[in-house]
C-alpha atoms as a PDB file:
ATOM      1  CA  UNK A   1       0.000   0.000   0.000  1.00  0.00           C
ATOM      2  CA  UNK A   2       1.190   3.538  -0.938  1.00  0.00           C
ATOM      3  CA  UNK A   3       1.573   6.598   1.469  1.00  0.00           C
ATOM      4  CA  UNK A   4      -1.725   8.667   2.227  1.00  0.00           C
ATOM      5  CA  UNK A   5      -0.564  12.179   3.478  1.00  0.00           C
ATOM      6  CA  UNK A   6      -2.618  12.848   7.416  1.00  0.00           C
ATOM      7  CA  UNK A   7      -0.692  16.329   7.559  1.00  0.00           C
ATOM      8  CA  UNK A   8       1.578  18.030   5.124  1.00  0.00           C
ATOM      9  CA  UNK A   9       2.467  21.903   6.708  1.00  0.00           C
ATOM     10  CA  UNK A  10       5.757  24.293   6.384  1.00  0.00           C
ATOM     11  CA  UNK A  11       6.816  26.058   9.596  1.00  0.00           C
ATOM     12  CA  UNK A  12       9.447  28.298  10.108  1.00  0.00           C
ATOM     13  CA  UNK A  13      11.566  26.248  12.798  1.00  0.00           C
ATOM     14  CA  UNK A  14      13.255  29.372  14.341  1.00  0.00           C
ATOM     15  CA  UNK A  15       9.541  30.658  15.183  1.00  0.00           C
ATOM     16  CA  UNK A  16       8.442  27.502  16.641  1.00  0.00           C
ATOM     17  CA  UNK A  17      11.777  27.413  18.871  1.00  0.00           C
ATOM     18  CA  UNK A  18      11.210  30.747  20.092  1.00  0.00           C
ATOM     19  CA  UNK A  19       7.960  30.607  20.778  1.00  0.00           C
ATOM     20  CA  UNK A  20       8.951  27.529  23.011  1.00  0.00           C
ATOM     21  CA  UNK A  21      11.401  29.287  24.825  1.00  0.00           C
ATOM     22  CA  UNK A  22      14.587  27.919  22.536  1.00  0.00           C
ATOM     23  CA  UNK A  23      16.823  30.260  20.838  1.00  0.00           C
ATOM     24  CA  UNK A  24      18.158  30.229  17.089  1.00  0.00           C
ATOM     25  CA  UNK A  25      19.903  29.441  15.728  1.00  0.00           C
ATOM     26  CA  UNK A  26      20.403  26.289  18.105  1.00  0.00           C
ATOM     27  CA  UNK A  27      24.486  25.596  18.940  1.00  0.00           C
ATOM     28  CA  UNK A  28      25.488  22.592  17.624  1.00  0.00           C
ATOM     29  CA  UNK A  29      25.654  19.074  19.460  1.00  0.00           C
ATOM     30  CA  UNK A  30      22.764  17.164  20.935  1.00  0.00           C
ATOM     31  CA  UNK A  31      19.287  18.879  20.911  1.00  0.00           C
ATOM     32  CA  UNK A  32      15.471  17.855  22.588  1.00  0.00           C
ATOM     33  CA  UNK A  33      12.787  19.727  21.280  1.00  0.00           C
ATOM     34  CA  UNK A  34       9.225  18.222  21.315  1.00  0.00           C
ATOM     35  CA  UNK A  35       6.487  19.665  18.990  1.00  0.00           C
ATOM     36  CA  UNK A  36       2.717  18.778  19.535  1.00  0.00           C
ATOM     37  CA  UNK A  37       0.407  18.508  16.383  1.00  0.00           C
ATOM     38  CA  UNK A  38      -2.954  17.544  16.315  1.00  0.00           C
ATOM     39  CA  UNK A  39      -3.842  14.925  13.944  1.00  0.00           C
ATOM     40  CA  UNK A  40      -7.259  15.217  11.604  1.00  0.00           C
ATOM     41  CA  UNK A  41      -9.648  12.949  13.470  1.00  0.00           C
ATOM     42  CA  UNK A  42     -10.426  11.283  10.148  1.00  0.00           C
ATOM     43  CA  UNK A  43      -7.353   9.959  10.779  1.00  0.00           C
ATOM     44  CA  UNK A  44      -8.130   6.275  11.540  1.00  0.00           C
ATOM     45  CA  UNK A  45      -6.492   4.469  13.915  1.00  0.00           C
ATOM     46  CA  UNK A  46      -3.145   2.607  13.490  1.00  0.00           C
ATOM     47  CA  UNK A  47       0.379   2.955  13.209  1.00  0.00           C
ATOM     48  CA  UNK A  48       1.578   5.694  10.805  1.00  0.00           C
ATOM     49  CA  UNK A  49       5.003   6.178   9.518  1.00  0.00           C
ATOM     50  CA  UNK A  50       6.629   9.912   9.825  1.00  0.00           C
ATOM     51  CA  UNK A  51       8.671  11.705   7.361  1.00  0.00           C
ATOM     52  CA  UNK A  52      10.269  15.305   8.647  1.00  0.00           C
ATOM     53  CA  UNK A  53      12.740  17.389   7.189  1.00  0.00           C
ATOM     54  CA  UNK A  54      14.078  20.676   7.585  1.00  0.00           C
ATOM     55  CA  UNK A  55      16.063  23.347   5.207  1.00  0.00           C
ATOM     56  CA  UNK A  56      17.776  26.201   6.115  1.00  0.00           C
ATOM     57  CA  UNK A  57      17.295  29.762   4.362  1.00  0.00           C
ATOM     58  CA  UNK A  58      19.591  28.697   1.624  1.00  0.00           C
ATOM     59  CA  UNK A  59      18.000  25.284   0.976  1.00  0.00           C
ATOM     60  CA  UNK A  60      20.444  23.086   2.274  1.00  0.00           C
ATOM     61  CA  UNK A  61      18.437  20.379   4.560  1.00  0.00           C
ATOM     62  CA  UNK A  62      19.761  20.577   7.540  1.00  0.00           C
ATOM     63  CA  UNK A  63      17.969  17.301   9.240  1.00  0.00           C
ATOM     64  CA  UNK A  64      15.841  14.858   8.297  1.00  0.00           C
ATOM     65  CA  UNK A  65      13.394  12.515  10.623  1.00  0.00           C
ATOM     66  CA  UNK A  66      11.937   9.074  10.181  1.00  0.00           C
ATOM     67  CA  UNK A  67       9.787   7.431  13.341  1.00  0.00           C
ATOM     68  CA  UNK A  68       6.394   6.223  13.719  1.00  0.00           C
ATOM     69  CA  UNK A  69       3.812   6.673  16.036  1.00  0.00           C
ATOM     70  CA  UNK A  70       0.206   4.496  17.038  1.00  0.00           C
ATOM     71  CA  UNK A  71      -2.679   6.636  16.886  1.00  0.00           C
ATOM     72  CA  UNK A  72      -5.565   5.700  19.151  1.00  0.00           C
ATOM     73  CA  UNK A  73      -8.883   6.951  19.665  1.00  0.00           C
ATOM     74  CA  UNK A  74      -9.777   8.682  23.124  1.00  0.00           C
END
């Protein structure tokens, strides 16, 4: 089975972080950060793979995410 897109949105990172309390450009080494989104609820349940990436101003990606997560119904 192919990939159905839940959520496809652009943010600008350095807005998110700040909002949050981080600064940016973050210093390099390790770095936490955790981002809520709400998923559609027509989202059925299941497990559902995650693609993130990120670019900088000049368009060179600066990270890229894979994970998955289990979506259950409350």
């Amino acid at each position: 089975m192919g990939r159905i897109p839940i959520l496809n949105k652009k943010d600008d990172l350095c807005q998110l972080f700040k909002m949050g309390g981080s600064s940016c450009p973050v210093p390099a080494g390790a770095f936490s950060k955790s981002i809520t989104e709400t998923i559609p609820s027509y989202a059925p349940t299941g497990t559902y793979n995650i693609h993130a990436q990120a670019w900088d101003a000049s368009g060179n990606e600066i990270f890229c995410l894979e994970t998955s997560v289990k979506v259950a119904k409350n």
